[in-house]
Structures are given as C-alpha cells and as structure tokens.
PDB file of N, CA and C in Angstrom:
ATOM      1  N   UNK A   1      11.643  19.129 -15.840  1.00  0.00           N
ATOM      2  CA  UNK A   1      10.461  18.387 -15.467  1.00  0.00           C
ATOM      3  C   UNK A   1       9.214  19.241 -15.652  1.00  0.00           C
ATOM      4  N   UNK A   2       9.400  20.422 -15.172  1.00  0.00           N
ATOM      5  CA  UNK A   2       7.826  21.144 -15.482  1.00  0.00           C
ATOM      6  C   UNK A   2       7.927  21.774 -16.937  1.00  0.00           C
ATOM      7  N   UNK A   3       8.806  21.274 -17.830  1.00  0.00           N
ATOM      8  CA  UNK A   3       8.421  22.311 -19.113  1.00  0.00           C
ATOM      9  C   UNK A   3       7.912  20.438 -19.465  1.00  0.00           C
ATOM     10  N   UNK A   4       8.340  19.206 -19.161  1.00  0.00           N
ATOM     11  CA  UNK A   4       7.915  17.733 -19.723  1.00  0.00           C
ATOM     12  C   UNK A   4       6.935  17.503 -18.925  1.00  0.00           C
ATOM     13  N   UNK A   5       6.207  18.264 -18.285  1.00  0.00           N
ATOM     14  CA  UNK A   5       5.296  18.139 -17.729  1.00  0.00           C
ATOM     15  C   UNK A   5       4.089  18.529 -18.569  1.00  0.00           C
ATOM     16  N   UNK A   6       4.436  19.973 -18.872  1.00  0.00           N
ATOM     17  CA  UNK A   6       3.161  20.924 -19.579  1.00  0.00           C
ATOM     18  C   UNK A   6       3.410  20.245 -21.031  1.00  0.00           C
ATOM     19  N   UNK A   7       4.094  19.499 -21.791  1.00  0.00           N
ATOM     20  CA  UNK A   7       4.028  19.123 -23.142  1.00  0.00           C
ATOM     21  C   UNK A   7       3.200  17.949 -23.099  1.00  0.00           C
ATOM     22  N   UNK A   8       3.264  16.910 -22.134  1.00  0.00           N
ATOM     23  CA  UNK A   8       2.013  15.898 -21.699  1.00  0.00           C
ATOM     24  C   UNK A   8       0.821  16.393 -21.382  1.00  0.00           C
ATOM     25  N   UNK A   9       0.561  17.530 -20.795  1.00  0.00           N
ATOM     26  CA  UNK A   9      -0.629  18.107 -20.823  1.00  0.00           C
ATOM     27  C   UNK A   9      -0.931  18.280 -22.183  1.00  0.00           C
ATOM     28  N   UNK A  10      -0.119  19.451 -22.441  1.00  0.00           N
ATOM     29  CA  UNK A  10      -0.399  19.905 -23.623  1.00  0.00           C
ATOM     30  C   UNK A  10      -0.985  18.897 -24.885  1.00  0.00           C
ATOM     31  N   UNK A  11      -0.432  17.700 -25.097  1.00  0.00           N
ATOM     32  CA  UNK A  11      -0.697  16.540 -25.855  1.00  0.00           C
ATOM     33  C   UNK A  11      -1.563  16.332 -25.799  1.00  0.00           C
ATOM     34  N   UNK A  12      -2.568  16.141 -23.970  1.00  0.00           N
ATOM     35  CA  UNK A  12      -3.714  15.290 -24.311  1.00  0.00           C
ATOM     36  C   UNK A  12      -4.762  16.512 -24.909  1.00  0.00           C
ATOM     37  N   UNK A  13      -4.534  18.025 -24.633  1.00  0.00           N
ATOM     38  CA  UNK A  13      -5.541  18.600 -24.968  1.00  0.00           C
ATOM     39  C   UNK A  13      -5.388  18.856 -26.807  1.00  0.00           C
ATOM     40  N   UNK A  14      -4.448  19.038 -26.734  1.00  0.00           N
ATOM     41  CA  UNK A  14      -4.105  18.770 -28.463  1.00  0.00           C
ATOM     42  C   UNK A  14      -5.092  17.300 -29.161  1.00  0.00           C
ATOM     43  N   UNK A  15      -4.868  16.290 -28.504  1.00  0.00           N
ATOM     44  CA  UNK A  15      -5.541  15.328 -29.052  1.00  0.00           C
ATOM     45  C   UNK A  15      -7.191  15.166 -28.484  1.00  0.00           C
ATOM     46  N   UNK A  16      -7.874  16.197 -27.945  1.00  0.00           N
ATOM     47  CA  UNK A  16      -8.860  16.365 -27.369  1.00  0.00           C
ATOM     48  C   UNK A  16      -9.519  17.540 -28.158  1.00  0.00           C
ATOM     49  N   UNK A  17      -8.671  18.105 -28.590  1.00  0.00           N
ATOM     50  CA  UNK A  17      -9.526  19.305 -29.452  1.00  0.00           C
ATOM     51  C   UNK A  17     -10.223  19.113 -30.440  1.00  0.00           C
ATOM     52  N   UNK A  18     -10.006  18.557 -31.614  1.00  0.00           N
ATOM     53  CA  UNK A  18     -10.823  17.778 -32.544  1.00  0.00           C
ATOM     54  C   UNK A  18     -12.500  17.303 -31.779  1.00  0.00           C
ATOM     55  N   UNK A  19     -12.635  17.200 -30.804  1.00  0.00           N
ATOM     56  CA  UNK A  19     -13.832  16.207 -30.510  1.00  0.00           C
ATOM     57  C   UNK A  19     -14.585  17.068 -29.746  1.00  0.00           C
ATOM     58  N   UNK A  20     -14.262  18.166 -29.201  1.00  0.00           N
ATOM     59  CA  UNK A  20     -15.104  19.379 -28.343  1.00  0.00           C
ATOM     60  C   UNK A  20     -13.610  20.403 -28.583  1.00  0.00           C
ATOM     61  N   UNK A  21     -13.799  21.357 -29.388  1.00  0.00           N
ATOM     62  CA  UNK A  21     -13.015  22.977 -29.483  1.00  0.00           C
ATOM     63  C   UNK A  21     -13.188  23.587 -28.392  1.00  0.00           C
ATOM     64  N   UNK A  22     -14.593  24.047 -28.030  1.00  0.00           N
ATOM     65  CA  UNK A  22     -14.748  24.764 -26.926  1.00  0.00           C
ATOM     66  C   UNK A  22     -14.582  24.432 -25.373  1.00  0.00           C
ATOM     67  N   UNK A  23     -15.400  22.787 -25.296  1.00  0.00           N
ATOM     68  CA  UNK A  23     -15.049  22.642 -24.095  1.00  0.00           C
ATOM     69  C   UNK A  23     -13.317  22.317 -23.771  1.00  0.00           C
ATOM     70  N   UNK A  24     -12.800  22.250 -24.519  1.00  0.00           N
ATOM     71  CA  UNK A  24     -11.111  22.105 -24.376  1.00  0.00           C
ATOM     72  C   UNK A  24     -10.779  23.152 -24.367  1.00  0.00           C
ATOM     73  N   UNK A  25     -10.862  24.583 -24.655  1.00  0.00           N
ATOM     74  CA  UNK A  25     -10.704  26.024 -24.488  1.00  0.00           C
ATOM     75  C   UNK A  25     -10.933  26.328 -23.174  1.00  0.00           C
ATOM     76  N   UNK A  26     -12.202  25.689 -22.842  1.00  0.00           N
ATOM     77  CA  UNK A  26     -12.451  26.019 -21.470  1.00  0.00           C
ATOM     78  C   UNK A  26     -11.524  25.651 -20.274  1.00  0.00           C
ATOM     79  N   UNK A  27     -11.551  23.972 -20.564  1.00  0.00           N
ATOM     80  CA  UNK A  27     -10.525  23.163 -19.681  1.00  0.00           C
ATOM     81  C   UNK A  27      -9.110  23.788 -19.549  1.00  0.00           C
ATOM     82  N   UNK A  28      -8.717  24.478 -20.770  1.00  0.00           N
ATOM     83  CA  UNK A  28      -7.440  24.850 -21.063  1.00  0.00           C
ATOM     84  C   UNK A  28      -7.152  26.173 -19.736  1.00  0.00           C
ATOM     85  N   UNK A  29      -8.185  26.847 -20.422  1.00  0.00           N
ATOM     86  CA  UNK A  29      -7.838  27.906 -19.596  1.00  0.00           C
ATOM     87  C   UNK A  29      -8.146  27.935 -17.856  1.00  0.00           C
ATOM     88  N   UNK A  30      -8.961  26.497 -17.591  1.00  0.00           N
ATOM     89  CA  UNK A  30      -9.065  26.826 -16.432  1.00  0.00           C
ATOM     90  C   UNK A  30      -7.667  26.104 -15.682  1.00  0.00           C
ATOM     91  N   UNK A  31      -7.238  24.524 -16.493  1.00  0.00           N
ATOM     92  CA  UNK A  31      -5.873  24.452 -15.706  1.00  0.00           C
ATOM     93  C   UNK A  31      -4.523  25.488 -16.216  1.00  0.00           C
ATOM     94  N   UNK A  32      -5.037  26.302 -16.993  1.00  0.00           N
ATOM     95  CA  UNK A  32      -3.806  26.986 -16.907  1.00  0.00           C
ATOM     96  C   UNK A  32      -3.526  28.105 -15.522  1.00  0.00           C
ATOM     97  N   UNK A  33      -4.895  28.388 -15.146  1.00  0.00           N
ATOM     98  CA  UNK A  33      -5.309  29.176 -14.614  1.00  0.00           C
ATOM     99  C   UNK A  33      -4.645  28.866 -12.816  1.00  0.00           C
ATOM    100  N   UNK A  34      -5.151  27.229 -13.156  1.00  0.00           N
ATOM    101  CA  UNK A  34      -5.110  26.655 -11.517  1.00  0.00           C
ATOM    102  C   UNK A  34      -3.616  26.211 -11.281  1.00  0.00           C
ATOM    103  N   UNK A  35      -3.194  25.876 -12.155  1.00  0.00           N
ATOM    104  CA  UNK A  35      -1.199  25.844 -12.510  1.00  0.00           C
ATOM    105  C   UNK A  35      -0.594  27.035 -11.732  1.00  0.00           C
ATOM    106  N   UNK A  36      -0.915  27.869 -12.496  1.00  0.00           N
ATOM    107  CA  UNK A  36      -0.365  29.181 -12.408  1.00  0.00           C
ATOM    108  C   UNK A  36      -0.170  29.485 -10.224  1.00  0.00           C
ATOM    109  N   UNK A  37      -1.805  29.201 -10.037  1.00  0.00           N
ATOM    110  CA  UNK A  37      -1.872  29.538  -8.129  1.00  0.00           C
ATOM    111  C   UNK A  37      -1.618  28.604  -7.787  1.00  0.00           C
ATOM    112  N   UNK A  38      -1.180  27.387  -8.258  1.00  0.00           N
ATOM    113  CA  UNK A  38      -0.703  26.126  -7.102  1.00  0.00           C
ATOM    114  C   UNK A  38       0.965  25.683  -7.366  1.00  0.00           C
ATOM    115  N   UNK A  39       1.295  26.789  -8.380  1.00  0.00           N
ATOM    116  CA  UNK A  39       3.013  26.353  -8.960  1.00  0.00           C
ATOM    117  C   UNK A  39       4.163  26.250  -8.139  1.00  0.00           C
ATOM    118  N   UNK A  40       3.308  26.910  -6.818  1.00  0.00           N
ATOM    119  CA  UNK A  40       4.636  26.692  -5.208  1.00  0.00           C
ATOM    120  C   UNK A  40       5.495  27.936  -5.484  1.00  0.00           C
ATOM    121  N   UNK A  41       5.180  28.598  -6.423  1.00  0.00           N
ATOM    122  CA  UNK A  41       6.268  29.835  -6.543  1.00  0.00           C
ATOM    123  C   UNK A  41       6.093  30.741  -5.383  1.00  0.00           C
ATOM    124  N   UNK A  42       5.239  31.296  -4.926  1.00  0.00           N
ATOM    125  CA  UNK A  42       4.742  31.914  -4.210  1.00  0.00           C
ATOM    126  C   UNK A  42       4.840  31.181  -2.361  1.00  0.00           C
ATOM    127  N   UNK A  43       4.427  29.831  -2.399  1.00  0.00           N
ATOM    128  CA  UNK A  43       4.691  29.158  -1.270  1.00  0.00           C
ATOM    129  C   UNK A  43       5.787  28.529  -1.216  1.00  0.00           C
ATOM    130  N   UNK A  44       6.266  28.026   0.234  1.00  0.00           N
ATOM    131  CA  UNK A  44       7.680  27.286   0.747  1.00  0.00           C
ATOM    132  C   UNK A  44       6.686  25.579   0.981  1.00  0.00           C
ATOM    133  N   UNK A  45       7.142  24.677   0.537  1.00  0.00           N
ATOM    134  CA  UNK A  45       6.279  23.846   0.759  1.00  0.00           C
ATOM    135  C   UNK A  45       6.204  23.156   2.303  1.00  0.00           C
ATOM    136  N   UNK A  46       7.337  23.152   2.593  1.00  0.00           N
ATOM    137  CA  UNK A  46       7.762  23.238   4.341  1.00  0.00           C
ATOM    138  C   UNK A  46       7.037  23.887   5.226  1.00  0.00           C
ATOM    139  N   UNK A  47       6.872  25.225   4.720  1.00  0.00           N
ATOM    140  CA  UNK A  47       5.914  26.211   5.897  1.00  0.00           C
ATOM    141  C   UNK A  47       3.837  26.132   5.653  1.00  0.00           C
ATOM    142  N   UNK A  48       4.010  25.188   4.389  1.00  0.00           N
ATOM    143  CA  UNK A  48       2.699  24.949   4.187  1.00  0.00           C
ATOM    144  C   UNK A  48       1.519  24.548   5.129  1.00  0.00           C
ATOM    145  N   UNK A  49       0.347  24.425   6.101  1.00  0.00           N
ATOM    146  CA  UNK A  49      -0.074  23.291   6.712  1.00  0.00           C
ATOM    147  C   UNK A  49      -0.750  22.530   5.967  1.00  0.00           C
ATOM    148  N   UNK A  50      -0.856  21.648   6.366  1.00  0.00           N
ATOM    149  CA  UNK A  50      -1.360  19.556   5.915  1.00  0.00           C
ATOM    150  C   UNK A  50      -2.176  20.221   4.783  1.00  0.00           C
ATOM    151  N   UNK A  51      -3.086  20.888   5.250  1.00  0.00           N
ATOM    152  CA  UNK A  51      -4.528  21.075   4.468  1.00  0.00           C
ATOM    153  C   UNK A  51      -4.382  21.763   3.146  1.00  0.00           C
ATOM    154  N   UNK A  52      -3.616  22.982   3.378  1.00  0.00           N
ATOM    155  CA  UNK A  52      -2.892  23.731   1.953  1.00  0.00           C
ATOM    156  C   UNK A  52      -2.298  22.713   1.550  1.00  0.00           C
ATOM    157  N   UNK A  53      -1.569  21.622   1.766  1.00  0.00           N
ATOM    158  CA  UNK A  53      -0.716  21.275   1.314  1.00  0.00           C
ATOM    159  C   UNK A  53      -0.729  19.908   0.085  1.00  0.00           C
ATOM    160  N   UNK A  54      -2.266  19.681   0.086  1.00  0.00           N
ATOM    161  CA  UNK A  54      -3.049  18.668  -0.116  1.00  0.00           C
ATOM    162  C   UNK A  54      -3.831  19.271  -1.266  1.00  0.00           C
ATOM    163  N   UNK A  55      -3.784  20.932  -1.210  1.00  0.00           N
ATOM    164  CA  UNK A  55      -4.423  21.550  -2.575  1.00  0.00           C
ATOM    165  C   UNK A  55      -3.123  21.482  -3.572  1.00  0.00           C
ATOM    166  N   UNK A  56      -2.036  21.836  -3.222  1.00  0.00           N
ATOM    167  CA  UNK A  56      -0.801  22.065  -4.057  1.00  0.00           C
ATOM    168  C   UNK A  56      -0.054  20.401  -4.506  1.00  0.00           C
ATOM    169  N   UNK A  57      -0.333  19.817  -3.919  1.00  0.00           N
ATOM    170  CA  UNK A  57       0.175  18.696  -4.284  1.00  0.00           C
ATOM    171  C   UNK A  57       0.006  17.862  -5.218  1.00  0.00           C
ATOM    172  N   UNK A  58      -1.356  18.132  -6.291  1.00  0.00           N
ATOM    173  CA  UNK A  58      -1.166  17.348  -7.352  1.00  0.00           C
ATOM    174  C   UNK A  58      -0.660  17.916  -8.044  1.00  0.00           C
ATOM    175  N   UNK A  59      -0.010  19.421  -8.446  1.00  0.00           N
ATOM    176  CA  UNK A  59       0.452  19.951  -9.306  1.00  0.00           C
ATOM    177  C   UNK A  59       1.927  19.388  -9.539  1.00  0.00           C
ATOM    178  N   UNK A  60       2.681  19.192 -10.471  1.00  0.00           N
ATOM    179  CA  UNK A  60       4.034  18.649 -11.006  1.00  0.00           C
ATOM    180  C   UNK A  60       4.447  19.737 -10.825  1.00  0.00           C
ATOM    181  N   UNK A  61       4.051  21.087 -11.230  1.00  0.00           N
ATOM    182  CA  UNK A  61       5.449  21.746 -11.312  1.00  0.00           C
ATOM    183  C   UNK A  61       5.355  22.309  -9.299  1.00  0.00           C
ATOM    184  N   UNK A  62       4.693  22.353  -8.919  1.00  0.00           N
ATOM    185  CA  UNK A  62       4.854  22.706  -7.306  1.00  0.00           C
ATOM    186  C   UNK A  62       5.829  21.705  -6.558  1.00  0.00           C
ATOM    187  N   UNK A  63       6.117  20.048  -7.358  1.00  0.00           N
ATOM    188  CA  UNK A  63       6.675  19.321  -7.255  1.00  0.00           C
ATOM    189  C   UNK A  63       8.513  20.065  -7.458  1.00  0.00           C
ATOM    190  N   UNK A  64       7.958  20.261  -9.093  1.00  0.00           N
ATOM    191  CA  UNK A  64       9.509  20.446  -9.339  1.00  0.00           C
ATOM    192  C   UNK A  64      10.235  22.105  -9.035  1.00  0.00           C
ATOM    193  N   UNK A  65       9.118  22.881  -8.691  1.00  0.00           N
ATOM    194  CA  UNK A  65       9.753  24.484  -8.211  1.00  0.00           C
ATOM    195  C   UNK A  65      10.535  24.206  -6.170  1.00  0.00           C
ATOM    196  N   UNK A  66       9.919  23.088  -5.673  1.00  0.00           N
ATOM    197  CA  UNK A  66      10.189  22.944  -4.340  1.00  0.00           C
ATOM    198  C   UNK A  66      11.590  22.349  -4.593  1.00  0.00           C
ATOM    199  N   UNK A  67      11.611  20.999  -5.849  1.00  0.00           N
ATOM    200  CA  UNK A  67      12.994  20.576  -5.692  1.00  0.00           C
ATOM    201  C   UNK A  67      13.592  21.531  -5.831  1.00  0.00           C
ATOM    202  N   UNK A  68      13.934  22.124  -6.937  1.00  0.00           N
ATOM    203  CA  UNK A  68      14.827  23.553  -7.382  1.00  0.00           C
ATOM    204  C   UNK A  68      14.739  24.368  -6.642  1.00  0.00           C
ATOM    205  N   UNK A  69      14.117  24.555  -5.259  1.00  0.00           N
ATOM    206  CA  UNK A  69      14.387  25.295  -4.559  1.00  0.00           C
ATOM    207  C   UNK A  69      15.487  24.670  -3.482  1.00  0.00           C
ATOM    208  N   UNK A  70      15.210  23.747  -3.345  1.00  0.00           N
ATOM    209  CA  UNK A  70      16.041  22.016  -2.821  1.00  0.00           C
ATOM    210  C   UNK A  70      17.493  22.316  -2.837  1.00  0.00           C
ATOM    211  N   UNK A  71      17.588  22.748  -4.321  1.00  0.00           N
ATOM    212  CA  UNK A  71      19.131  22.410  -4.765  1.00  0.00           C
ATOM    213  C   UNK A  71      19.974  23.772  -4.431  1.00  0.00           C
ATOM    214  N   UNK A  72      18.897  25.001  -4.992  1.00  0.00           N
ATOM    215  CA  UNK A  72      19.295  26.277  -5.096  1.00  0.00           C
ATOM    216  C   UNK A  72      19.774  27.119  -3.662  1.00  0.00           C
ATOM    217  N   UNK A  73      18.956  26.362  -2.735  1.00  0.00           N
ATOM    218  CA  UNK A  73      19.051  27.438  -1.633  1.00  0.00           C
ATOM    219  C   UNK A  73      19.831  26.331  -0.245  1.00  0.00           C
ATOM    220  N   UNK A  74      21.012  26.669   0.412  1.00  0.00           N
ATOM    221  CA  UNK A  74      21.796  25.678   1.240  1.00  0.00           C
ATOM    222  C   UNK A  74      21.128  25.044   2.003  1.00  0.00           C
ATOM    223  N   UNK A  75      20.448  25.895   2.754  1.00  0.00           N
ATOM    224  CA  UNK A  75      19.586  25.607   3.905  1.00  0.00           C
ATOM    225  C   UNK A  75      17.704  25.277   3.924  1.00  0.00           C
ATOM    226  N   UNK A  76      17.807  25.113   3.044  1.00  0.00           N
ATOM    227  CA  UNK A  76      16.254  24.362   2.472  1.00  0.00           C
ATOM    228  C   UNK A  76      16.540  22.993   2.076  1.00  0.00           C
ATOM    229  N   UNK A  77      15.571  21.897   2.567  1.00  0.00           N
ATOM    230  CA  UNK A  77      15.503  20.526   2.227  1.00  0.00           C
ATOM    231  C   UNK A  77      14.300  20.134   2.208  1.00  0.00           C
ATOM    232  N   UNK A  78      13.948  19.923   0.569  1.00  0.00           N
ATOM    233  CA  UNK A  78      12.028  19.607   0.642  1.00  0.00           C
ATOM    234  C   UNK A  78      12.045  18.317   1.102  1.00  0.00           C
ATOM    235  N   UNK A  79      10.925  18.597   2.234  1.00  0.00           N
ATOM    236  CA  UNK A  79      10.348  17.282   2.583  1.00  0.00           C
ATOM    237  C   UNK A  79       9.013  16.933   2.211  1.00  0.00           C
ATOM    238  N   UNK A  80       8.307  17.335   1.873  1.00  0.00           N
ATOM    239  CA  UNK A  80       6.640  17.036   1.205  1.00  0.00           C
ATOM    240  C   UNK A  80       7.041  17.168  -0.153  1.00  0.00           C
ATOM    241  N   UNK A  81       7.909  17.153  -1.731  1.00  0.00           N
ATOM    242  CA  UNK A  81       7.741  17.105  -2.407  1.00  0.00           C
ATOM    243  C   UNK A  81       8.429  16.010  -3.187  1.00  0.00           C
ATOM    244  N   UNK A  82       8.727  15.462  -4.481  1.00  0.00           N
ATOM    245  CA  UNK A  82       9.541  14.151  -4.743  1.00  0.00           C
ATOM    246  C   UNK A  82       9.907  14.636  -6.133  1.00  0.00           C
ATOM    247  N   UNK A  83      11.073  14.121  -6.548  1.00  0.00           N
ATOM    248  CA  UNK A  83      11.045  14.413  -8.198  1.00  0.00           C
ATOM    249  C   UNK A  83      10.405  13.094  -9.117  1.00  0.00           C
ATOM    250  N   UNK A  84      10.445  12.502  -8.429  1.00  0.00           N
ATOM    251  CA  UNK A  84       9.544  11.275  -9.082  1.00  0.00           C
ATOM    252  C   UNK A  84       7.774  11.261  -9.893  1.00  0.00           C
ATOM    253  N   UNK A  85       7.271  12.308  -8.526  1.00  0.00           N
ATOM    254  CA  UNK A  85       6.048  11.834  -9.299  1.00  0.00           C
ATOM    255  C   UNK A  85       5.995  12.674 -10.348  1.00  0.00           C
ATOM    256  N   UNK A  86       7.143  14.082 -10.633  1.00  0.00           N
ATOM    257  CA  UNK A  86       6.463  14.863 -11.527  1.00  0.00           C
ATOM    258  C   UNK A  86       6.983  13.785 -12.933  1.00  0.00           C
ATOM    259  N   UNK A  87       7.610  13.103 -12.711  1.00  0.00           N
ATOM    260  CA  UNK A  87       8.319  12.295 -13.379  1.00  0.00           C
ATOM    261  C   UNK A  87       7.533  10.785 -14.064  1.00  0.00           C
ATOM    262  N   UNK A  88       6.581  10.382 -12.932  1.00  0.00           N
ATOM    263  CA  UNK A  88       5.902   9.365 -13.766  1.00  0.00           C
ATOM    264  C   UNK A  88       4.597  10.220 -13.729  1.00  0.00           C
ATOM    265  N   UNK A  89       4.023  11.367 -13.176  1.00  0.00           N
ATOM    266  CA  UNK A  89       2.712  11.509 -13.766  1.00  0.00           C
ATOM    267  C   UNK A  89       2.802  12.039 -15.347  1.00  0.00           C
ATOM    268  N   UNK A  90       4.080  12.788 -15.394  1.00  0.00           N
ATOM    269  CA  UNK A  90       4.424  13.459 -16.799  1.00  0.00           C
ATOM    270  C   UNK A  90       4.704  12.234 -17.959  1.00  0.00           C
ATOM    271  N   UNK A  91       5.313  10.758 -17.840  1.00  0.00           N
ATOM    272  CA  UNK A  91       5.792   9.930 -18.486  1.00  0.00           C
ATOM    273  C   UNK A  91       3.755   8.949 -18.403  1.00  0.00           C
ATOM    274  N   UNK A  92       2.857   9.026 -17.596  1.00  0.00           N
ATOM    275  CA  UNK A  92       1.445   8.656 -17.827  1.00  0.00           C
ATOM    276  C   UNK A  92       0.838   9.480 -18.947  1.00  0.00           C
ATOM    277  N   UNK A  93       0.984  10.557 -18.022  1.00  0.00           N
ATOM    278  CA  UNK A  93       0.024  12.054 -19.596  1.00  0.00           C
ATOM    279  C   UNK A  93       0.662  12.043 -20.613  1.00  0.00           C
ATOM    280  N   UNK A  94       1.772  11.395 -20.800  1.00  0.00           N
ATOM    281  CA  UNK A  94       2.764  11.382 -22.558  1.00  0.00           C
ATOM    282  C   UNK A  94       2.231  10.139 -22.815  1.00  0.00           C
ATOM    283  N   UNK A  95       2.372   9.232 -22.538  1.00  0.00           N
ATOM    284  CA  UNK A  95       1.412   8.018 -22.877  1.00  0.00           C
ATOM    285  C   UNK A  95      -0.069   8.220 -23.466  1.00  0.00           C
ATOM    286  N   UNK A  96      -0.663   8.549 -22.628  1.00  0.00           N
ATOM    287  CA  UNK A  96      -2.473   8.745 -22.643  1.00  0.00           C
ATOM    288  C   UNK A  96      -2.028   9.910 -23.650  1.00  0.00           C
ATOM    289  N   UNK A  97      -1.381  10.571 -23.615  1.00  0.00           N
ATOM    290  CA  UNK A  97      -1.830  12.246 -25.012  1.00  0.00           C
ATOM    291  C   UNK A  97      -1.385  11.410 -26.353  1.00  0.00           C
ATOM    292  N   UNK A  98      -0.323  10.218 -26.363  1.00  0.00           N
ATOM    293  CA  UNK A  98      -0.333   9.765 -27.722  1.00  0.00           C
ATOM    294  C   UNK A  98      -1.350   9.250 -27.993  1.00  0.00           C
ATOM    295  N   UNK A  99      -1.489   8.337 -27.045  1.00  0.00           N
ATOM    296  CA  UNK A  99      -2.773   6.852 -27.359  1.00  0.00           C
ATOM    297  C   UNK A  99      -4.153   7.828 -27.949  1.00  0.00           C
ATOM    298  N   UNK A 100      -4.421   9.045 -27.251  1.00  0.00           N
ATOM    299  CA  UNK A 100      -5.439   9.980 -27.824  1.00  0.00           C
ATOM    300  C   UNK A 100      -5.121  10.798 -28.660  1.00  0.00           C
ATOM    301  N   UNK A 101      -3.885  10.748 -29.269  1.00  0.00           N
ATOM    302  CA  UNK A 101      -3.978  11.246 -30.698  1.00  0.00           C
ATOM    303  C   UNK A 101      -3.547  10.634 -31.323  1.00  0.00           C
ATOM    304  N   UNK A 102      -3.217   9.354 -31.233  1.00  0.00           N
ATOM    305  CA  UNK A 102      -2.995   8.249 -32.142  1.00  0.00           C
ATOM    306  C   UNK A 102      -4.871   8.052 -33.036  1.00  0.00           C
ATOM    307  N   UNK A 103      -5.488   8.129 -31.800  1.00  0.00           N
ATOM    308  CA  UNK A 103      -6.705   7.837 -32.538  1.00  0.00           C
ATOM    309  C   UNK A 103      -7.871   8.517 -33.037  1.00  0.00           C
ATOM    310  N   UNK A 104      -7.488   9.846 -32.239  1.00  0.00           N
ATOM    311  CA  UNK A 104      -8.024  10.877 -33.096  1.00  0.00           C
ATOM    312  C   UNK A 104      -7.571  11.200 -34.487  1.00  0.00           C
ATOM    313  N   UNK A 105      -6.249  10.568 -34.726  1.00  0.00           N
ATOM    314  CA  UNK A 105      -5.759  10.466 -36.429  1.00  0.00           C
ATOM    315  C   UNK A 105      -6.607  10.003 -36.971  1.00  0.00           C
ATOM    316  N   UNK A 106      -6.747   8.966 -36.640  1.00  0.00           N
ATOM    317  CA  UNK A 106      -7.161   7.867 -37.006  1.00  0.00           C
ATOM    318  C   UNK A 106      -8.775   7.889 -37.408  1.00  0.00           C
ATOM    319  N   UNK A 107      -9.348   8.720 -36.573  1.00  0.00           N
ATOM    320  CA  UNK A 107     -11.063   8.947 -36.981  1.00  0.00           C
ATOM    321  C   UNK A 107     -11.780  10.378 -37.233  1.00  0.00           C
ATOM    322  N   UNK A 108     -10.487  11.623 -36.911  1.00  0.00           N
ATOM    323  CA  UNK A 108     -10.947  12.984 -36.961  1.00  0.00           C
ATOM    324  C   UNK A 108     -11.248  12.907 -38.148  1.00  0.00           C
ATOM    325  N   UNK A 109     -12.092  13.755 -38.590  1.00  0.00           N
ATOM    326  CA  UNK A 109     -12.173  14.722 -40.294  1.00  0.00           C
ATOM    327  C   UNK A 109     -11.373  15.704 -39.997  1.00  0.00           C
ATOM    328  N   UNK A 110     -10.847  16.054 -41.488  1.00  0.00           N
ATOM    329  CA  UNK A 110     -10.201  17.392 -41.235  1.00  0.00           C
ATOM    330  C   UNK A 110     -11.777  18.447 -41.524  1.00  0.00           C
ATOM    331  N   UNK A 111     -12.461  17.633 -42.177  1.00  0.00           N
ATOM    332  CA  UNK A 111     -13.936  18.896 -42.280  1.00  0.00           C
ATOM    333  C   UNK A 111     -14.565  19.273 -41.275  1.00  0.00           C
ATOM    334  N   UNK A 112     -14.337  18.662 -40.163  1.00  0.00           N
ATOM    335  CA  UNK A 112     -15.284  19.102 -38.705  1.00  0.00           C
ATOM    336  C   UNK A 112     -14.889  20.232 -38.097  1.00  0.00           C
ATOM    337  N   UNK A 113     -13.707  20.942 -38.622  1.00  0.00           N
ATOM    338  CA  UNK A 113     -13.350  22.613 -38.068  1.00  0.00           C
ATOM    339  C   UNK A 113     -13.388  23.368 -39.615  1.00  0.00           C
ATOM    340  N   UNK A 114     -13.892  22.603 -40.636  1.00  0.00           N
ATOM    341  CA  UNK A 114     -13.514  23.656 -41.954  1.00  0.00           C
ATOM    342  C   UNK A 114     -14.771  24.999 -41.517  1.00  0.00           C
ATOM    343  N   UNK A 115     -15.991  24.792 -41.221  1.00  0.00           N
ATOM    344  CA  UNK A 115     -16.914  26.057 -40.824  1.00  0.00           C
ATOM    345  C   UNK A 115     -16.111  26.817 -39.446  1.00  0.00           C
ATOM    346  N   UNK A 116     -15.275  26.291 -38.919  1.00  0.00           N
ATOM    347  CA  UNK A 116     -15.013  27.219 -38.028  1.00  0.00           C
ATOM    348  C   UNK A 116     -14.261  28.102 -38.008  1.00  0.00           C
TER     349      UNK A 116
END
C-alpha cells in the first residue's frame, strides 16, 4: 500500500511537470519532505494524543506502517488507523494522475523543456 501509494503521487506530479518544472520541484520536495516526519515510523499511533494525531493522519503510509505494525507485533492493535483509506485515497490519486496525464499528452509540446 505505501509503495501504491507514492506511484499515485508520483503520477500526478509526473503529469504536472510539463505545466510548471519548478513549482512541481518545489511541491515535490516539500511532500517528500512532510512524508518522511509524518510516516508513523518514529510514532505508535495508539500513544499519539487527538491533536498529533490529526497531523499524521492524512498521510497513507502512517496508515499503512501502523497496520504492519498491527500484524507484526502480538500485542499491538491499531485503533486510529484503517487499511482502507490508504487504499481508496491511493486508487483517487491513480485516477486524477491518469486523467492529468492523459491530457497533458494530449496538449504538452515536447518544445516547452527543449531550452531547459
């Protein structure tokens, strides 16, 4: 789930690059950035409070590192996380990253990066 997670990301910025290079460099690196501190690796999502718990929660893979912690460890049972949503937000962003590079085919130049 979190490697079909980051390839739906990955898609829409792929089909976003053509139309701004830089500001998609930027975007890139800043959710890679914010991935990285909200991935739950570091936190138990159980011992979280409400308020932390509300920063980490849109992330998919904080979703899917809590399940796998779920399965891996006897005595752990996530209760604040689901395998579902990493599951339909990842099956939305694969949708929306085609539909936006379906049509960036469709109208990019390949000359608008030849100076770059």
């Amino acid at each position: 789930m979190a490697w079909f997670s980051g390839v739906a990301v990955g898609i829409i910025f792929l089909a976003i690059k053509p139309w701004a290079p830089r500001l998609v460099s930027i975007l890139r690196m800043v959710y890679l950035r914010a991935n990285m501190i909200t991935s739950g690796k570091m936190f138990v999502a159980n011992a979280l409070p409400g308020s932390l718990l509300a920063v980490f929660s849109w992330n998919p893979l904080f979703h899917s590192v809590d399940q796998a912690r779920g399965f891996i460890f006897i005595n752990y049972t996530p209760h604040f996380t689901s395998m579902t949503y990493p599951l339909y937000l990842s099956l939305t962003l694969l949708v929306i990253g085609l539909m936006l590079e379906f049509f960036t085919r469709q109208r990019a130049s390949a000359s608008w990066g030849a100076g770059t």
